[in-house]
C-alpha atoms as a PDB file:
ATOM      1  CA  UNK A   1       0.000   0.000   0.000  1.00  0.00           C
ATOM      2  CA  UNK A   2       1.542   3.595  -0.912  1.00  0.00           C
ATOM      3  CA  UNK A   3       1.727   5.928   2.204  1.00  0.00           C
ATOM      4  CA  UNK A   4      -0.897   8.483   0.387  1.00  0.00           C
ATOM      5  CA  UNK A   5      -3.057   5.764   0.399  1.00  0.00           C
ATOM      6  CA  UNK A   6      -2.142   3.283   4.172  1.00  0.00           C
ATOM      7  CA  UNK A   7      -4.713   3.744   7.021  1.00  0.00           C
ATOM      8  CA  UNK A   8      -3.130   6.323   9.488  1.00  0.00           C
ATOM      9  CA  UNK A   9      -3.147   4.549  12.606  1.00  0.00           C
ATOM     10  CA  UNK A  10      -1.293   4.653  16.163  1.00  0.00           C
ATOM     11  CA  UNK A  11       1.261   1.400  16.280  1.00  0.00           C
ATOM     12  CA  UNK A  12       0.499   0.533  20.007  1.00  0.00           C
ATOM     13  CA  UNK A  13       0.770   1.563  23.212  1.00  0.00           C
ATOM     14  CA  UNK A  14       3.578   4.077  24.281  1.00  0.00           C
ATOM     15  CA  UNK A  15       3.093   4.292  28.135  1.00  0.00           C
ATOM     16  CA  UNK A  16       1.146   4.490  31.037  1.00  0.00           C
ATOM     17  CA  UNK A  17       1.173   7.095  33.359  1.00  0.00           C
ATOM     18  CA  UNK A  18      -0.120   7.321  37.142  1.00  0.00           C
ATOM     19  CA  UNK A  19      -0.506   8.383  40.002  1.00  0.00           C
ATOM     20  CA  UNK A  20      -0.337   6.574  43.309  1.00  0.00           C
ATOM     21  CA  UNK A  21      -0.677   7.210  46.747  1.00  0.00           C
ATOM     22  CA  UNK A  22       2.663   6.379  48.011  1.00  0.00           C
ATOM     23  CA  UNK A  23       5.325   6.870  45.007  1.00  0.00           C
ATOM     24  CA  UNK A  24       7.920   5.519  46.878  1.00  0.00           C
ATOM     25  CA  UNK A  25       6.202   2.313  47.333  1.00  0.00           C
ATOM     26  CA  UNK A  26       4.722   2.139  43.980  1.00  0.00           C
ATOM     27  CA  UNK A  27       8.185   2.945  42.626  1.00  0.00           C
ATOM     28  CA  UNK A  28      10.170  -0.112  44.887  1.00  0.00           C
ATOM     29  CA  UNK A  29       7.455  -2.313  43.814  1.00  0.00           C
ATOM     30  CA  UNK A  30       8.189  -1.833  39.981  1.00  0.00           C
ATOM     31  CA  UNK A  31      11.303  -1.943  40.383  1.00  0.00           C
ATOM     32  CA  UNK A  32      12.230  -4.393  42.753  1.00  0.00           C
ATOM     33  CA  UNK A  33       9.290  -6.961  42.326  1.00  0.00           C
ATOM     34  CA  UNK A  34       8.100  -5.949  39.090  1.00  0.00           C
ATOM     35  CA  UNK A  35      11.198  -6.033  37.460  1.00  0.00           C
ATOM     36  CA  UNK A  36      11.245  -2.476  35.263  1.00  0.00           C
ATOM     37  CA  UNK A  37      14.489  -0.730  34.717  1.00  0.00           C
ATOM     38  CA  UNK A  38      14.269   2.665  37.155  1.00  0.00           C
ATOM     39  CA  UNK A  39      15.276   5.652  35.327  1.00  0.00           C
ATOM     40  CA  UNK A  40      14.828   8.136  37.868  1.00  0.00           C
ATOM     41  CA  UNK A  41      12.344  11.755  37.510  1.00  0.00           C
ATOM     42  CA  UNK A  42      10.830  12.995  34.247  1.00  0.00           C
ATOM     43  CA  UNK A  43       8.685  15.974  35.319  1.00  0.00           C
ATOM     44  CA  UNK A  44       7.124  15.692  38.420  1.00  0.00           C
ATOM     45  CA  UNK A  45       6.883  11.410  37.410  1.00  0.00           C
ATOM     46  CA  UNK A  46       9.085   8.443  38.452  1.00  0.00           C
ATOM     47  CA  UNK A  47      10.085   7.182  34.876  1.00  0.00           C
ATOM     48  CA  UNK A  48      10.386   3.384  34.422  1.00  0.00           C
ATOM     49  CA  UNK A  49      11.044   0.920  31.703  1.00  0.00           C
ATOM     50  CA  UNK A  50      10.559  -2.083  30.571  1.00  0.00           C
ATOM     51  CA  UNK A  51      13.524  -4.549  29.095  1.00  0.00           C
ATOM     52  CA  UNK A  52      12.303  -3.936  25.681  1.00  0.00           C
ATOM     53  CA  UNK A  53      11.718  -0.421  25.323  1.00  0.00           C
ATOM     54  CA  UNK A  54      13.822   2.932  24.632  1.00  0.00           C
ATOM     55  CA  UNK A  55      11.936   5.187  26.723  1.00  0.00           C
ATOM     56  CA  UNK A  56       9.936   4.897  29.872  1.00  0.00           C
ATOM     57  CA  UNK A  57       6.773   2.813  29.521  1.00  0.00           C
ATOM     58  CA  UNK A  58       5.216   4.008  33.496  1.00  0.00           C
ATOM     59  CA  UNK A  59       5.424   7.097  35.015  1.00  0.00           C
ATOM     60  CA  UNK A  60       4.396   7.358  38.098  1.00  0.00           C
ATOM     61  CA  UNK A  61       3.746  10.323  40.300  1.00  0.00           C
ATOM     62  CA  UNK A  62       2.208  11.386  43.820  1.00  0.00           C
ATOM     63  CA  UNK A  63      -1.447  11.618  43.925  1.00  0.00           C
ATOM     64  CA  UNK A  64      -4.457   9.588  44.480  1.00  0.00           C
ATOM     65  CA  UNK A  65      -4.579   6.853  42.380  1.00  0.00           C
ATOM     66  CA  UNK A  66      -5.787   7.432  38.971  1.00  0.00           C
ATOM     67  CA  UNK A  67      -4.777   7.185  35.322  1.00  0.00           C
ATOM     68  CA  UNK A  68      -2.940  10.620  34.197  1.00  0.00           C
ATOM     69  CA  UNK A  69      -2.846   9.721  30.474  1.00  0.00           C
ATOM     70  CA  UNK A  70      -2.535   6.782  28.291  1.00  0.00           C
ATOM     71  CA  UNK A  71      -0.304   7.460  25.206  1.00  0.00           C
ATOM     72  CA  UNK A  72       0.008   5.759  22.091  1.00  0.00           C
ATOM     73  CA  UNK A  73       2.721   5.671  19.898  1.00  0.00           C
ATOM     74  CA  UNK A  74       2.836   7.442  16.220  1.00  0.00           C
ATOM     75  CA  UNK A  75       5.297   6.486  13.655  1.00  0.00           C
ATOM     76  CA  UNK A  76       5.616  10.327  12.367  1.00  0.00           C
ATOM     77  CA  UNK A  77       4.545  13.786  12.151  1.00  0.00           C
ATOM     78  CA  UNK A  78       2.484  13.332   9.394  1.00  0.00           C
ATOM     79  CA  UNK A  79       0.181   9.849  10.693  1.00  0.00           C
ATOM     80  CA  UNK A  80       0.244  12.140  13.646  1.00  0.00           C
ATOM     81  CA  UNK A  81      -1.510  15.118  12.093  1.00  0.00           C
ATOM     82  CA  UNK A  82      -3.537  13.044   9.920  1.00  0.00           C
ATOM     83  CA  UNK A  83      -5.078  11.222  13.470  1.00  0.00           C
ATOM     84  CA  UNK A  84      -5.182  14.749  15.378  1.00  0.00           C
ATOM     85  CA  UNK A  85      -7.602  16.076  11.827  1.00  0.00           C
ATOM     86  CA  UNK A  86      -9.633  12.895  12.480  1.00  0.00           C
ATOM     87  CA  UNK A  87     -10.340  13.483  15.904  1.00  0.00           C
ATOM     88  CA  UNK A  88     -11.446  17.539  15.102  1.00  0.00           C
ATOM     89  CA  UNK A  89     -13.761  16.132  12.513  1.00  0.00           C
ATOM     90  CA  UNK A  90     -15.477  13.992  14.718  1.00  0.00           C
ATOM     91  CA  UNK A  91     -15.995  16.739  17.314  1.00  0.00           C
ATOM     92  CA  UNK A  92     -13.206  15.806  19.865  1.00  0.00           C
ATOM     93  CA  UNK A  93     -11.079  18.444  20.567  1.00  0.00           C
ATOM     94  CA  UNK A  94      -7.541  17.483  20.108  1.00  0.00           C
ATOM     95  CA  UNK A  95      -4.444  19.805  21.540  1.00  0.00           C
ATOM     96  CA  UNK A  96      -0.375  19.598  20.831  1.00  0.00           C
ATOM     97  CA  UNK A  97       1.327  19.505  24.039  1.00  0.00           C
ATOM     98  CA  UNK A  98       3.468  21.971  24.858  1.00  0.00           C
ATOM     99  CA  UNK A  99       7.305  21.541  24.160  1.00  0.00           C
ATOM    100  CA  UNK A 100       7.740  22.306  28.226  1.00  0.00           C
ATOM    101  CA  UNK A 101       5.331  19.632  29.040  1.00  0.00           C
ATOM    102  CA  UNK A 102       6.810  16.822  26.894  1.00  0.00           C
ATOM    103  CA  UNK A 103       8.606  14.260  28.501  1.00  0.00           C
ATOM    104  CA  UNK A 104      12.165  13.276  27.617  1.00  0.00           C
ATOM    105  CA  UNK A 105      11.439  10.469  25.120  1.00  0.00           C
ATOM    106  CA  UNK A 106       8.727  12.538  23.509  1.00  0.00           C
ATOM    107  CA  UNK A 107       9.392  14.657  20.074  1.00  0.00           C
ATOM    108  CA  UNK A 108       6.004  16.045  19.643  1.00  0.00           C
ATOM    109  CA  UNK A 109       2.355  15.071  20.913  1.00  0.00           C
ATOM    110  CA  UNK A 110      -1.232  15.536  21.088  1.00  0.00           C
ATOM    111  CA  UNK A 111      -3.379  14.851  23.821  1.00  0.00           C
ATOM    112  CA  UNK A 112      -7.401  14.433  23.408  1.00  0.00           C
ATOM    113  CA  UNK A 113     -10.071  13.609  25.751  1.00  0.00           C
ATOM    114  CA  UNK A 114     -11.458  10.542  24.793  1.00  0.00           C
ATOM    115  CA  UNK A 115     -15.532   9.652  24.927  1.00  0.00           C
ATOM    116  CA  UNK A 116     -15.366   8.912  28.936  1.00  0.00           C
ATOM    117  CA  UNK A 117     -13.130  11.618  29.680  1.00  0.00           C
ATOM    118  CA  UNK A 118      -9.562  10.114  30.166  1.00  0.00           C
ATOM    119  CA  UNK A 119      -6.406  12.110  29.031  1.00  0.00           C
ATOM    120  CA  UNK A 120      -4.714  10.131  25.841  1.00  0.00           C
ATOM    121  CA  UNK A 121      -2.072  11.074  24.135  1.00  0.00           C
ATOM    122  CA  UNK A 122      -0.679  10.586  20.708  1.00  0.00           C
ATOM    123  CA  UNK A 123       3.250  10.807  20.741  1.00  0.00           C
ATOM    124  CA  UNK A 124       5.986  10.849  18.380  1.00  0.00           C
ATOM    125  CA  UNK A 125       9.047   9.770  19.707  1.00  0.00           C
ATOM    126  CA  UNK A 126      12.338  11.620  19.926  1.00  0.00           C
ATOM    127  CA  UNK A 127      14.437   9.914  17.393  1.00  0.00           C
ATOM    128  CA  UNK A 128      17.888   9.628  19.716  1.00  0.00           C
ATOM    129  CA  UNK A 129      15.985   6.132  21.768  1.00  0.00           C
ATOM    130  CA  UNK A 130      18.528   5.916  25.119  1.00  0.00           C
ATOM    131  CA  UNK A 131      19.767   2.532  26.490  1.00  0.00           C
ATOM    132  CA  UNK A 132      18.418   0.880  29.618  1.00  0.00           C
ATOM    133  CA  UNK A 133      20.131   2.123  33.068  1.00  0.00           C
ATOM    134  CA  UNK A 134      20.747  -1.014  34.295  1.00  0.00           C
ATOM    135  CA  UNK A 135      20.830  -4.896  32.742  1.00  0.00           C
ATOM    136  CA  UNK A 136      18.059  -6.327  32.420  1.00  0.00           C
ATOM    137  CA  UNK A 137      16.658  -8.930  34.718  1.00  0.00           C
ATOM    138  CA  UNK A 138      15.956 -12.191  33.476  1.00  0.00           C
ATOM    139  CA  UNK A 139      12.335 -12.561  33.851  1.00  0.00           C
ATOM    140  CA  UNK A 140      11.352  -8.830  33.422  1.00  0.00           C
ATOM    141  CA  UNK A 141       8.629  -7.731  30.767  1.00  0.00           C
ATOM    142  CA  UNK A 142       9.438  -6.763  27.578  1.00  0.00           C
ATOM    143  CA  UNK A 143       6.656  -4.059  27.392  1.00  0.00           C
ATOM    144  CA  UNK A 144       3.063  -3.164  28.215  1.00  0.00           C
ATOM    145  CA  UNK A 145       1.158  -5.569  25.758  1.00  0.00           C
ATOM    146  CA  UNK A 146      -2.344  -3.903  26.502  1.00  0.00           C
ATOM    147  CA  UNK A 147      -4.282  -2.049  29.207  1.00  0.00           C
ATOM    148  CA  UNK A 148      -7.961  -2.276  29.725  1.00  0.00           C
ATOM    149  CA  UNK A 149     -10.607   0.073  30.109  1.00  0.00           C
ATOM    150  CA  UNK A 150     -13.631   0.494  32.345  1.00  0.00           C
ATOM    151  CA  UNK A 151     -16.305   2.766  30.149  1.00  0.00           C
ATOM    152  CA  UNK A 152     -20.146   3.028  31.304  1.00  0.00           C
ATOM    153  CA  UNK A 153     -20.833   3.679  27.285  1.00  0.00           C
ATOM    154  CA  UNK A 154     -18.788   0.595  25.168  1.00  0.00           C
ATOM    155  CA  UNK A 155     -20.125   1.827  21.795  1.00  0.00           C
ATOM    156  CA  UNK A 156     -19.166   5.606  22.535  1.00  0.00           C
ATOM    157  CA  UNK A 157     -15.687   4.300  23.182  1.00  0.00           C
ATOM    158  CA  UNK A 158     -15.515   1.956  20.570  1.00  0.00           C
ATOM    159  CA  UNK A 159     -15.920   4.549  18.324  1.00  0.00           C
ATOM    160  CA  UNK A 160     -13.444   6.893  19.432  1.00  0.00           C
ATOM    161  CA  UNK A 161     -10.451   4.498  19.576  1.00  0.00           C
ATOM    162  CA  UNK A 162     -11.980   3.420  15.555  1.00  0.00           C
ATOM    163  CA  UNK A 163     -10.410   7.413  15.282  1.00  0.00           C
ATOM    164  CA  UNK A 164      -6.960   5.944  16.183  1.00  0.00           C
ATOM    165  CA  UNK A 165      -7.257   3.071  13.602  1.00  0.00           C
ATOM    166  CA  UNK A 166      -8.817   0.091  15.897  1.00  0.00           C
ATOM    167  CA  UNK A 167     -10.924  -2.720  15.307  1.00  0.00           C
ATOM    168  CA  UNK A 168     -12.697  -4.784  17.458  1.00  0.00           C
ATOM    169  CA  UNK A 169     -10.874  -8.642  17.322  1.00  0.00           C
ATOM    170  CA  UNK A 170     -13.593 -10.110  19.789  1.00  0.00           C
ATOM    171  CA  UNK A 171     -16.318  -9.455  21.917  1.00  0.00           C
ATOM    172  CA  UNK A 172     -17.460 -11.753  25.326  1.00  0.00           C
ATOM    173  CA  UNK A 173     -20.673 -12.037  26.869  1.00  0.00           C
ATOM    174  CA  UNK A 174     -19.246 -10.457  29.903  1.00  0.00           C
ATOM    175  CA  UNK A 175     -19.228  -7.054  27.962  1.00  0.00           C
ATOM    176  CA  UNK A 176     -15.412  -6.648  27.107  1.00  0.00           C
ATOM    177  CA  UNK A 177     -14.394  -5.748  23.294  1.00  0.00           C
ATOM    178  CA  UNK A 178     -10.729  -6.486  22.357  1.00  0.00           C
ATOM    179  CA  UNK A 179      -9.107  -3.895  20.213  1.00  0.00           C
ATOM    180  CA  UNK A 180      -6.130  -4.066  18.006  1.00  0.00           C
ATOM    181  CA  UNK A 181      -4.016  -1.807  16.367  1.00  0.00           C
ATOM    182  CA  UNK A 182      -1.386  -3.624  15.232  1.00  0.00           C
ATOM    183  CA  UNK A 183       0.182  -7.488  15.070  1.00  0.00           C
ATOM    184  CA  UNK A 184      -1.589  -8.744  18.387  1.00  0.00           C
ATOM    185  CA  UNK A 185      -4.905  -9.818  19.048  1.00  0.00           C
ATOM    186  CA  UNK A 186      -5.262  -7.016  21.427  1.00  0.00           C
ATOM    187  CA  UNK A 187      -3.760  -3.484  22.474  1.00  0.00           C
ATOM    188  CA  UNK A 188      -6.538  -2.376  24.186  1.00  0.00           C
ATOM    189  CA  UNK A 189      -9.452  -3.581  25.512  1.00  0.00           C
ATOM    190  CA  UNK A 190     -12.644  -2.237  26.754  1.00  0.00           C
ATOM    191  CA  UNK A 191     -15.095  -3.618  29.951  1.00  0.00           C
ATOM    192  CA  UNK A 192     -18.322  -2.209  30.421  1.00  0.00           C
ATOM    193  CA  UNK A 193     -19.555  -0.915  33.603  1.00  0.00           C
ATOM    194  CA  UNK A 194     -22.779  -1.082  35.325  1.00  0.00           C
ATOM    195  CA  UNK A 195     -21.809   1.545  37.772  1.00  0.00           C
ATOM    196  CA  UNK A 196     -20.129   4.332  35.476  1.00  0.00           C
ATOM    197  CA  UNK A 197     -16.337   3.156  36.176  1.00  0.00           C
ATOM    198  CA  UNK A 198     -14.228   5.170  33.427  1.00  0.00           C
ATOM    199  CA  UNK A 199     -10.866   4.186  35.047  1.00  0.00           C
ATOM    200  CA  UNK A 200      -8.171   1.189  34.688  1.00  0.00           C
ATOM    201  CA  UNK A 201      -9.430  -2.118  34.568  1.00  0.00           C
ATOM    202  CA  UNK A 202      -5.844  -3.574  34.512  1.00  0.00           C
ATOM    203  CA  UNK A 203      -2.543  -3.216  32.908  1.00  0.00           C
ATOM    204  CA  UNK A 204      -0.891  -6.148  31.078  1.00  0.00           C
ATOM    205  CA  UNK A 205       3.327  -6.497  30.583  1.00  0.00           C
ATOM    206  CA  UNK A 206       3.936  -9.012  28.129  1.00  0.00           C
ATOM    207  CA  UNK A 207       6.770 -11.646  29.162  1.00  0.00           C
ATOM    208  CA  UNK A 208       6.699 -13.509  25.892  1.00  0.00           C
ATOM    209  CA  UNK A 209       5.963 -17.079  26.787  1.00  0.00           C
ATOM    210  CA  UNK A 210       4.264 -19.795  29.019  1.00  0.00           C
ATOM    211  CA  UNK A 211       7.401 -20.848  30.945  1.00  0.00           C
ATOM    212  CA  UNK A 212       7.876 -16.946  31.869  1.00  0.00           C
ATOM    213  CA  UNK A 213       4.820 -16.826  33.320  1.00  0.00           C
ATOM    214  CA  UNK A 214       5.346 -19.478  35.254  1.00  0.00           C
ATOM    215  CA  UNK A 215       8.674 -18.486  36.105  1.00  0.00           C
ATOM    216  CA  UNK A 216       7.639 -14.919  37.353  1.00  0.00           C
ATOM    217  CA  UNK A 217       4.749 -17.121  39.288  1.00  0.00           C
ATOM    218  CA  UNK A 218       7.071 -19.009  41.229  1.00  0.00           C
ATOM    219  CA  UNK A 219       9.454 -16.291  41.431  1.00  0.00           C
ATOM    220  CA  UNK A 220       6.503 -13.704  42.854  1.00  0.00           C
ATOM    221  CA  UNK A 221       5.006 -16.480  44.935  1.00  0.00           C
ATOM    222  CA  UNK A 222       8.919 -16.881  46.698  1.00  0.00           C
ATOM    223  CA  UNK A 223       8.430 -13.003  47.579  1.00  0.00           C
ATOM    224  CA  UNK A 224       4.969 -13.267  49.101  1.00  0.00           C
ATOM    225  CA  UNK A 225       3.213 -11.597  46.194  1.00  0.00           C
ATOM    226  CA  UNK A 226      -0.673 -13.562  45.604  1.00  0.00           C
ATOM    227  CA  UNK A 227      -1.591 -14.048  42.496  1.00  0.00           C
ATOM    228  CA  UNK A 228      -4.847 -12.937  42.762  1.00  0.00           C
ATOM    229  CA  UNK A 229      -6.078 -14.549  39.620  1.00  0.00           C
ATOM    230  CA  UNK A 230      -4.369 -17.377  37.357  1.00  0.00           C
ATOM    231  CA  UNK A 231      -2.366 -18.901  36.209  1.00  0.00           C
ATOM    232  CA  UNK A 232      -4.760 -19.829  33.210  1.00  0.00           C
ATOM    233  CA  UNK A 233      -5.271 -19.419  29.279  1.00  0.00           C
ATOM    234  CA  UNK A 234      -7.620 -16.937  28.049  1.00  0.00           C
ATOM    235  CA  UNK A 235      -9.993 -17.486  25.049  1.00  0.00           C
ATOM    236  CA  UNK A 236      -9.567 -14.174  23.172  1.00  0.00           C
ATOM    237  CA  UNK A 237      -5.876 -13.822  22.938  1.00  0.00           C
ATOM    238  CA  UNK A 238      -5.240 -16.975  23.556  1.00  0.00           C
ATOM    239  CA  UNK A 239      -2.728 -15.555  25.935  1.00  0.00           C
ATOM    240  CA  UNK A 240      -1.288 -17.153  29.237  1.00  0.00           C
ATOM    241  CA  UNK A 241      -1.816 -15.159  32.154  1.00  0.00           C
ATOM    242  CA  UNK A 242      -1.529 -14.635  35.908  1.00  0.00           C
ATOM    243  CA  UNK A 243      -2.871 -11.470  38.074  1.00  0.00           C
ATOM    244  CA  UNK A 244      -1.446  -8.904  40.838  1.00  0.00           C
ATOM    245  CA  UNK A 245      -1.949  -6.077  42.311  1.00  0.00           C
ATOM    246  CA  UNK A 246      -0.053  -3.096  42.573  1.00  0.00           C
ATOM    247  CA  UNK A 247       0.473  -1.335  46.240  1.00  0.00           C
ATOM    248  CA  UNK A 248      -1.941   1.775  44.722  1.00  0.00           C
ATOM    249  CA  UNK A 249      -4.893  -1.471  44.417  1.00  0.00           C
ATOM    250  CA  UNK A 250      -4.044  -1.507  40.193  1.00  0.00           C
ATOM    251  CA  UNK A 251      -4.867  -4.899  38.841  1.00  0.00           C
ATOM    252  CA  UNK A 252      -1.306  -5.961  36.673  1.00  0.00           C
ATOM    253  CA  UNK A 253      -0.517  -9.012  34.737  1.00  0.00           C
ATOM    254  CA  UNK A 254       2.159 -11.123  33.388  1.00  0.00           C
ATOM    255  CA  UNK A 255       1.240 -13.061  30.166  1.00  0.00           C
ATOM    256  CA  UNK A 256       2.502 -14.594  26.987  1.00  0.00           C
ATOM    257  CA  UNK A 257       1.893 -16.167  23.557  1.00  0.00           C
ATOM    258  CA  UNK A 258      -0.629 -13.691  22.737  1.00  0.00           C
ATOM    259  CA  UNK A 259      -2.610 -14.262  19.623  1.00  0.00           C
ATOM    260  CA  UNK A 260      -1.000 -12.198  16.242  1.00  0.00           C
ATOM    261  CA  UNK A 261      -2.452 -11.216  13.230  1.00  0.00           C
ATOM    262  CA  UNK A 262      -1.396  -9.710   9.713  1.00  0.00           C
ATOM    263  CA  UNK A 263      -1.702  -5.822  11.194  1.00  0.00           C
ATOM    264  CA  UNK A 264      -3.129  -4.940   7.714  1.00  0.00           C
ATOM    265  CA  UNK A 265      -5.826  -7.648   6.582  1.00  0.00           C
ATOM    266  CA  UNK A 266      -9.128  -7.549   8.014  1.00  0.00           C
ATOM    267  CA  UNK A 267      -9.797 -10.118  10.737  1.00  0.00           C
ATOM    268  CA  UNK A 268     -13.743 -11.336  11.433  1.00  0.00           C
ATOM    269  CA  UNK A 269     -15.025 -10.248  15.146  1.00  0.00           C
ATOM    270  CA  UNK A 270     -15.682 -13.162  17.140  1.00  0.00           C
ATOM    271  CA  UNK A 271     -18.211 -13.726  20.233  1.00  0.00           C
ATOM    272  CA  UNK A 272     -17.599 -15.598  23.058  1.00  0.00           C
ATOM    273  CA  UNK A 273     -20.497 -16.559  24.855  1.00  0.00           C
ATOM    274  CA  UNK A 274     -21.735 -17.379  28.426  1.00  0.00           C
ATOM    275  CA  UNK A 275     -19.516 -20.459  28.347  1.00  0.00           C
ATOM    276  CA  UNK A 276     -16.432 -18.799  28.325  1.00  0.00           C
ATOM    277  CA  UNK A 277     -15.602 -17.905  31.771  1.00  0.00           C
ATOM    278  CA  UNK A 278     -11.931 -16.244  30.917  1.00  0.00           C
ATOM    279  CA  UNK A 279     -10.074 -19.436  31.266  1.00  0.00           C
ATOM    280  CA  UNK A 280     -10.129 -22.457  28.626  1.00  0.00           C
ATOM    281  CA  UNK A 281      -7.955 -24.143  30.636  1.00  0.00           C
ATOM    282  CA  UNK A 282     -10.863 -24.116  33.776  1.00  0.00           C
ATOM    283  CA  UNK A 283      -8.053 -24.444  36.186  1.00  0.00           C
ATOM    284  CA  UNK A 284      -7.663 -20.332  36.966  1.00  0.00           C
ATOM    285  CA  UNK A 285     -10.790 -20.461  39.071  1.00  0.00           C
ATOM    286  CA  UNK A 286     -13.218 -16.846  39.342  1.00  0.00           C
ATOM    287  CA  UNK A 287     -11.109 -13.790  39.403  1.00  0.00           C
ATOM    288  CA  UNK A 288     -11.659 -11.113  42.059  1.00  0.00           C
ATOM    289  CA  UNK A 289     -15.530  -9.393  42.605  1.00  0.00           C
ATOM    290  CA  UNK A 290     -13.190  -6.265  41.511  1.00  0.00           C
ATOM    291  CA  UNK A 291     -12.332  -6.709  38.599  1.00  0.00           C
ATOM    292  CA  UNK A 292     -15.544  -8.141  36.734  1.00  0.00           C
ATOM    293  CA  UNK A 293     -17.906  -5.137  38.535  1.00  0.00           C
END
């Protein structure tokens, strides 16, 4: 396909930022537990990265805890105009971030308010990507693989990420759509609520296969950390996972072999029905009251 004529789309999630109510905590916990690279203040954020990336995936600053923004990544300044036009025209009011406000892997970006209100940003990255800090651990994540969504209005929201260039790879009974964006199943993902929840649902840091999973299980389990939900195989995705939670209360998983697709053909939705209960496997058991309400 010639660029005049390729879909302008975002190529997947950049980062997650936060806040949380004790940084310090939140930041040991990543760090030490969670495995991500620390590469010390960005703003008024703790900056840290996973093995994979050139830039800081989470930031994480001081505050109650809430999502700050959600960015996605843009290969260039054109896609990222293109996207930012697409958003005016459907009556969303997109806004370039000030150079002052940009953080130290970002070249340029836009931020938007999406249909329930959360900051998300669209950035292009500086082209000079910096080294990790430290080596890697062994078992750390290579990158946040997807984060999901709590929106009280699922079509509303489907329809403003379609503005970024996503389409919906499944849908469950249990009111979550799966959106992609690029090569994996899903990037993000999207849960309705019955009780007007807008915030994150959970946060998912890909460690590429089964046995690291299990690995990071044992390895968590040695530290005290419960997995909460897991380990088990989900249907849409077909990825292996296991569940946390963060010291701030954030729902975070480790999974692998997720589910890829050819980024540019066009893939048929699929429904899972009441039978699917999250785990083909049946072995994971219910997850928590939280995260399903």
């Amino acid at each position: 396909m010639t660029m005049q004529g390729r879909a302008r789309r975002v190529e997947g999630i950049y980062r997650l930022a936060l806040r949380a109510p004790d940084l310090g905590e939140a930041r040991r916990f990543y760090r030490d537990i969670w495995l991500l690279n620390d590469h010390g203040p960005d703003l008024d954020f703790a900056g840290l990265r996973s093995r994979g990336e050139d830039h800081d995936d989470l930031l994480i600053a001081e505050g109650p805890s809430q999502i700050v923004h959600l960015a996605f990544r843009v290969a260039s300044m054109e896609d990222l105009g293109a996207i930012a036009a697409q958003l005016d025209a459907a009556g969303f009011s997109p806004r370039t971030v000030a150079e002052q406000a940009l953080f130290r892997s970002d070249q340029a970006a836009v931020a938007v308010e999406d249909s329930d209100g959360r900051q998300v940003w669209l950035v292009v990255p500086r082209p000079d990507a910096s080294k990790l800090a430290n080596p890697p651990a062994a078992l750390a994540p290579n990158r946040i693989g997807h984060v999901v969504l709590w929106t009280p209005a699922q079509d509303a929201a489907e329809r403003f990420y379609a503005l970024l260039g996503f389409q919906v790879s499944d849908r469950t009974n249990a009111g979550m759509s799966f959106l992609r964006c690029n090569a994996d199943h899903h990037s993000i993902a999207l849960m309705k609520s019955r009780e007007g929840r807008t915030g994150l649902q959970h946060v998912a840091y890909d460690v590429g296969s089964l046995d690291n999973v299990m690995r990071n299980f044992a390895r968590l389990r040695s530290l005290g950390v419960e997995c909460i939900w897991g380990v088990g195989r989900h249907g849409p995705g077909n990825n292996v996972f296991s569940y946390y939670t963060d010291p701030a209360g954030n729902y975070i998983e480790y999974y692998g072999e997720m589910e890829q697709f050819d980024a540019n053909a066009p893939v048929e939705t699929r429904i899972w029905g009441p039978q699917h209960k999250g785990d083909v496997w049946g072995v994971a058991g219910i997850p928590p009251l939280g995260f399903r309400e």
